[in-house]
N, C-alpha and C. Protein backbone atom coordinates (compact mmCIF):
# COMPACT_ATOMS: atom_id res chain seq x y z
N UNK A 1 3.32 39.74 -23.62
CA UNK A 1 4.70 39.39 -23.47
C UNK A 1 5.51 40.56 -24.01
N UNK A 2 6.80 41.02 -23.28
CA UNK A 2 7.06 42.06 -23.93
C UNK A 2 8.73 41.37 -24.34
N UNK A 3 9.53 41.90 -24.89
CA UNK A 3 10.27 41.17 -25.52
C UNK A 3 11.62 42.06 -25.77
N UNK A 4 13.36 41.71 -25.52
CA UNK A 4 14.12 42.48 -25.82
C UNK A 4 14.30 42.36 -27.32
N UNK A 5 15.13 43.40 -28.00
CA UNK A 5 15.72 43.74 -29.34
C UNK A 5 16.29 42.57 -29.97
N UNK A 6 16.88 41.47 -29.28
CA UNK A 6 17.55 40.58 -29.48
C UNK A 6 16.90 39.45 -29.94
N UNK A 7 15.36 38.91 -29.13
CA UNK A 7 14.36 37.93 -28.76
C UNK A 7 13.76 38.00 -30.34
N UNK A 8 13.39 38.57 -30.99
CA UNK A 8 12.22 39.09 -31.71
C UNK A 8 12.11 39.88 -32.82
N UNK A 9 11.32 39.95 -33.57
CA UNK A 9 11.33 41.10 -34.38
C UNK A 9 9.34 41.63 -33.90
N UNK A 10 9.04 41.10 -32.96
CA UNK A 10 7.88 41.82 -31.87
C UNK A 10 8.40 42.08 -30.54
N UNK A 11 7.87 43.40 -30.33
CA UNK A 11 8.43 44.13 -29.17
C UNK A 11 7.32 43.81 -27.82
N UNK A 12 6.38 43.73 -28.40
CA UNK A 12 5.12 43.55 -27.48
C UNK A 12 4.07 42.18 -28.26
N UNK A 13 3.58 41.62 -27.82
CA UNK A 13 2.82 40.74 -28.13
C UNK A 13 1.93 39.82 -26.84
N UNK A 14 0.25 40.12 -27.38
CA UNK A 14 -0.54 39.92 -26.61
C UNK A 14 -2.01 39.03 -26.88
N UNK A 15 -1.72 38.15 -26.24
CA UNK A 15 -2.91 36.81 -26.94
C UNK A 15 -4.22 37.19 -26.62
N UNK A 16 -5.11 37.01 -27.47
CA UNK A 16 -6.82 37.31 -26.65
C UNK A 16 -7.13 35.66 -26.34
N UNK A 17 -7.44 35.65 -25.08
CA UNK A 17 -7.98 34.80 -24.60
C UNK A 17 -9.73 34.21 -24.14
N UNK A 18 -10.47 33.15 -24.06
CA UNK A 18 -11.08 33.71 -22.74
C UNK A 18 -10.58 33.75 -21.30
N UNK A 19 -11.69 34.35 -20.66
CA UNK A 19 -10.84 34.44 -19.17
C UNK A 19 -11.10 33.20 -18.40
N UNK A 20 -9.72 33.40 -18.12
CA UNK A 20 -9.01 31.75 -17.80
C UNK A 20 -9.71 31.68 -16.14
N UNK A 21 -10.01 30.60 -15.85
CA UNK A 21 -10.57 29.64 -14.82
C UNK A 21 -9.83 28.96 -14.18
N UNK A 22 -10.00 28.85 -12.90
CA UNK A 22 -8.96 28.46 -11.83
C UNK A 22 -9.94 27.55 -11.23
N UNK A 23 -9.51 26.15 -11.26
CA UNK A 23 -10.02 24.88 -10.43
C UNK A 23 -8.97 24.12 -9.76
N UNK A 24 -9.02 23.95 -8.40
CA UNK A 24 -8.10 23.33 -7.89
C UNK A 24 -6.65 23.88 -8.36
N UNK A 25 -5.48 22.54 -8.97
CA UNK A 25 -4.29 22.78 -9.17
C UNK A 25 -4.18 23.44 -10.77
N UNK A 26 -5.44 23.84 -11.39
CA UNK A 26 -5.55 24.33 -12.55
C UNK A 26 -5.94 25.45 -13.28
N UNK A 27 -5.48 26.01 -14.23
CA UNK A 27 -5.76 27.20 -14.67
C UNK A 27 -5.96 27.13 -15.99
N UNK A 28 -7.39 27.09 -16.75
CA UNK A 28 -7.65 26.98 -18.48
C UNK A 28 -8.03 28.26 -18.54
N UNK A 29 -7.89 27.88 -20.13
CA UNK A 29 -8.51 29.22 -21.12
C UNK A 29 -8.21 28.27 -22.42
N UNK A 30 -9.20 29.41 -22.95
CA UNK A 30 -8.81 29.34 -24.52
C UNK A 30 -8.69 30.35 -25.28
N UNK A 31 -7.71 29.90 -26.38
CA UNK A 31 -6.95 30.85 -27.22
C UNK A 31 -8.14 31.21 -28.34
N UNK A 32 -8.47 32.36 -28.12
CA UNK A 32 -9.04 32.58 -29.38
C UNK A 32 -8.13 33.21 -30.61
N UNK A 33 -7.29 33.08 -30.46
CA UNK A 33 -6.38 33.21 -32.20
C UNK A 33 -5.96 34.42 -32.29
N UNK A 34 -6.67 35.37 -32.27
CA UNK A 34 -6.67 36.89 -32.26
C UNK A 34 -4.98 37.24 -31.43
N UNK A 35 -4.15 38.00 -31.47
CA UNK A 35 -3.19 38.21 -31.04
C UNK A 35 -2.48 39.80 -31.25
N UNK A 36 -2.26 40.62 -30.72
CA UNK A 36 -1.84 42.31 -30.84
C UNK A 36 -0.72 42.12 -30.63
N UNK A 37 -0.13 42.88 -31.67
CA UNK A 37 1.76 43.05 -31.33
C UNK A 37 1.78 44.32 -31.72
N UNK A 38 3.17 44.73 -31.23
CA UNK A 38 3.48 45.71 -31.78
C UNK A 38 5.33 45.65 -32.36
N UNK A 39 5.52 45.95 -33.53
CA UNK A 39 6.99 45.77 -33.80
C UNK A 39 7.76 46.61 -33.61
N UNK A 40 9.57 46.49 -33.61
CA UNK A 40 9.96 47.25 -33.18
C UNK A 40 9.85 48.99 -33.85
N UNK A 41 9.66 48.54 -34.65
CA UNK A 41 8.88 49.52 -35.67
C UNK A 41 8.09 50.74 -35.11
N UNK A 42 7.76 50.49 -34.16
CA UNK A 42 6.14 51.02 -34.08
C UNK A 42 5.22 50.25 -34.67
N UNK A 43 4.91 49.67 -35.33
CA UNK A 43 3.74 49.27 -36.07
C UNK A 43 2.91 48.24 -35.08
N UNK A 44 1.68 48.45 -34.88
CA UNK A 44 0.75 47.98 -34.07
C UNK A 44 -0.15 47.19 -35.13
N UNK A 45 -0.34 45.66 -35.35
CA UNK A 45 -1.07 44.95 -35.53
C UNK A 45 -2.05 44.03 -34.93
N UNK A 46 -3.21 43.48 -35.53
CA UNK A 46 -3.96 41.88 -35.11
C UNK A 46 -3.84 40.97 -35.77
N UNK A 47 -3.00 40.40 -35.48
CA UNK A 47 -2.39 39.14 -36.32
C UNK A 47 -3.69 38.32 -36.04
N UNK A 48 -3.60 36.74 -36.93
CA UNK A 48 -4.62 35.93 -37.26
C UNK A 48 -5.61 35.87 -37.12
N UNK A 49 -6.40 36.88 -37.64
CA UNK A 49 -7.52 36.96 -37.77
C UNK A 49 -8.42 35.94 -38.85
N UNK A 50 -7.68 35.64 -39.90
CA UNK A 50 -8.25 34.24 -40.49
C UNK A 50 -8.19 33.35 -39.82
N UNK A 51 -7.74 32.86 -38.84
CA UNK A 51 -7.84 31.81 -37.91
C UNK A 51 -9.21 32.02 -36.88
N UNK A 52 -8.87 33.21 -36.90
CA UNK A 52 -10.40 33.23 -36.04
C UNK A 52 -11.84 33.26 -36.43
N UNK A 53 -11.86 33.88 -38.02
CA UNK A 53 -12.69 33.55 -38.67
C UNK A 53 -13.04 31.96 -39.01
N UNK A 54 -11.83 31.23 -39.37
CA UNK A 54 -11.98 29.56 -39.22
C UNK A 54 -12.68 29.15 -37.76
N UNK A 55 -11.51 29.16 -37.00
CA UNK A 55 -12.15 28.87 -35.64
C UNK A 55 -13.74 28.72 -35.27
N UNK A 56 -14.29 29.90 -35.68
CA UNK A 56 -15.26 30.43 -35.69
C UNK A 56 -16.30 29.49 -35.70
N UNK A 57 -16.36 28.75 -36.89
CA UNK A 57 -17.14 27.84 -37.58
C UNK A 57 -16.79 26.20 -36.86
N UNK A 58 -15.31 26.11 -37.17
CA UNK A 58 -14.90 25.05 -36.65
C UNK A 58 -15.48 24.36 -35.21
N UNK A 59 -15.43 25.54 -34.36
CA UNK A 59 -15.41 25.53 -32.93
C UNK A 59 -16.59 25.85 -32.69
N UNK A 60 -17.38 26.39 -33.25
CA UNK A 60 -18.43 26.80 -32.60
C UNK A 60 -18.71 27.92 -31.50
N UNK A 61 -18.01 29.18 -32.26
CA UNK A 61 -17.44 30.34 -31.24
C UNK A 61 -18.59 30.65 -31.27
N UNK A 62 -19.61 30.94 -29.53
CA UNK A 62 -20.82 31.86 -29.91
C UNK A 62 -20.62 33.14 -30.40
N UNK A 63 -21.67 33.81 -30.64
CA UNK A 63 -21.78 35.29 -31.23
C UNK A 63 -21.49 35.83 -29.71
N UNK A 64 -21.77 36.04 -28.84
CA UNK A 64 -21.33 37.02 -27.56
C UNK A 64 -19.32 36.59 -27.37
N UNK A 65 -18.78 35.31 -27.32
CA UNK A 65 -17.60 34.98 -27.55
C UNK A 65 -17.15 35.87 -28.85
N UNK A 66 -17.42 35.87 -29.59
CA UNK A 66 -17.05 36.47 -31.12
C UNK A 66 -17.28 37.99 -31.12
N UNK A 67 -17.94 38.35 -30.61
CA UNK A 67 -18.16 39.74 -30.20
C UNK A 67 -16.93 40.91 -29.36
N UNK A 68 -16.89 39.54 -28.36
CA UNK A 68 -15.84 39.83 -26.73
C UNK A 68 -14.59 39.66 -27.54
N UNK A 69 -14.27 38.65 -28.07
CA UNK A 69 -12.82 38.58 -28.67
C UNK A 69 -12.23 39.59 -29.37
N UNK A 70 -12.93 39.99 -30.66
CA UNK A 70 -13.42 41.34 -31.51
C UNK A 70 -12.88 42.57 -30.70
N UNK A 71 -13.91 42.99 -29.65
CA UNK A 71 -13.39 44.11 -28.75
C UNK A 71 -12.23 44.50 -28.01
N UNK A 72 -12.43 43.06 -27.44
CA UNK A 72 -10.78 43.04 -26.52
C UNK A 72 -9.25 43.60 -27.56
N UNK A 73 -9.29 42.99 -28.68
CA UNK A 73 -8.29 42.73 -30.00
C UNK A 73 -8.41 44.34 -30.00
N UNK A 74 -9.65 45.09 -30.31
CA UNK A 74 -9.35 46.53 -31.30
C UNK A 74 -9.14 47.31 -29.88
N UNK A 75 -9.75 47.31 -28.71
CA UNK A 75 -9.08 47.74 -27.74
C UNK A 75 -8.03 47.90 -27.24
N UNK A 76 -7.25 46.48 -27.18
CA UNK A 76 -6.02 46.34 -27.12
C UNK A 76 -5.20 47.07 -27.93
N UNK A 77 -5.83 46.81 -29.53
CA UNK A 77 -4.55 47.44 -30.25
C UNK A 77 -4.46 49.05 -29.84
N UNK A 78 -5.70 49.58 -29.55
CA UNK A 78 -5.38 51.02 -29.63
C UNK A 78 -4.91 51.34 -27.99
N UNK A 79 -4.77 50.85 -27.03
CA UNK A 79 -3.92 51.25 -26.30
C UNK A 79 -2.82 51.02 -26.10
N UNK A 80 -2.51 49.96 -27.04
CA UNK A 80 -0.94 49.53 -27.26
C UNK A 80 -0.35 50.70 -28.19
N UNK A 81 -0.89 51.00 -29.39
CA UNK A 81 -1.05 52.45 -30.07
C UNK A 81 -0.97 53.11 -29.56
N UNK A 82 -1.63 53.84 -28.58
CA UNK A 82 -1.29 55.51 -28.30
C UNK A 82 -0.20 55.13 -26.87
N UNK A 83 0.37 54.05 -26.94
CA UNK A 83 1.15 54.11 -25.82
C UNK A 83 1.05 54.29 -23.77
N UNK A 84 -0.05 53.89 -24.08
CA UNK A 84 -0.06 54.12 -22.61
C UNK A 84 0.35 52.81 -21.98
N UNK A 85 0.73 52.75 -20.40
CA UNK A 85 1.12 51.58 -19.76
C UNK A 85 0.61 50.87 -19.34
N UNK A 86 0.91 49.48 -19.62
CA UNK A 86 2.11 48.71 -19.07
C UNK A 86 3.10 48.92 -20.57
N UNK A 87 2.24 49.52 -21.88
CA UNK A 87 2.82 49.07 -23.23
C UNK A 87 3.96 50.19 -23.28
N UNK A 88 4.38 51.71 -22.58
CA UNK A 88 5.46 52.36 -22.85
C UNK A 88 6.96 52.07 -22.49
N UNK A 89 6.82 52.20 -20.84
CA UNK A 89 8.52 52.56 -20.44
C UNK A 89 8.41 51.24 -19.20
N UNK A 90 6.77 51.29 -18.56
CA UNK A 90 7.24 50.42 -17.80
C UNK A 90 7.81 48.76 -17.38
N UNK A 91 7.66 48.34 -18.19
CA UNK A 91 8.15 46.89 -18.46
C UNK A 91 9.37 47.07 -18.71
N UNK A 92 10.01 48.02 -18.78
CA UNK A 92 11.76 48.11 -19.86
C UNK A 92 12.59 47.61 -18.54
N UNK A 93 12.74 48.11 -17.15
CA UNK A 93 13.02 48.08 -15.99
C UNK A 93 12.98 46.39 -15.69
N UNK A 94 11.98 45.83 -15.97
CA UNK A 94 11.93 44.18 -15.25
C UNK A 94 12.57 43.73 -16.23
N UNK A 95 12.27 43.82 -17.87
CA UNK A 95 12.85 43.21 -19.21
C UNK A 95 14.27 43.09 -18.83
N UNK A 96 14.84 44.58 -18.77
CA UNK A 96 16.23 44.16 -17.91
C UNK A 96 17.37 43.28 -17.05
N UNK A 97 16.39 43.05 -16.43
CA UNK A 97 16.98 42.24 -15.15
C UNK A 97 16.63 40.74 -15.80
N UNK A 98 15.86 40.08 -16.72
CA UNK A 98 16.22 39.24 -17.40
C UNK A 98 16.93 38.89 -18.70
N UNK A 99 17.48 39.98 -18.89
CA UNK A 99 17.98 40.01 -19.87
C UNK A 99 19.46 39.74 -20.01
């Protein structure tokens, strides 16, 4: 989700999911907790990661799930980090027009 100056004090923010499933009139997933933002700051984080460590146990996250989530999260953050797109200039253009 990317977000104006006004909305937020996150400029970018991005949920790890699994990959969501399409049946009929429906579309699931689940949230694995894990979440990348970046503030207006610059500052690039992974928010709740104690949740996912809970989760973990709670839920019964397998080790290949726990693995995938893990990757996606430090992946994410570092291309949200060095800036490349969709995370630089291009979203600013659509943000606009709802704004």
């Amino acid at each position: 989700m990317f977000n104006g100056p006004q909305e937020t004090y996150l400029e970018v923010y991005c949920d790890i999911c699994t990959v969501p499933v399409r049946t009929d009139n429906q579309v699931t997933m689940v949230d694995l907790d894990l979440d990348v933002v970046r503030r207006w700051d610059g500052v690039v984080e992974i928010l709740d990661e104690d949740e996912f460590e809970i989760h973990q146990v709670t839920y019964g996250y397998s080790p290949e799930v726990i693995a995938s989530a893990r990757k996606a999260a430090d992946e994410l953050a570092e291309i949200v980090r060095s800036g490349a797109e969709p995370f630089a200039t291009a979203y600013k253009p659509w943000l606009a027009k709802v704004s």
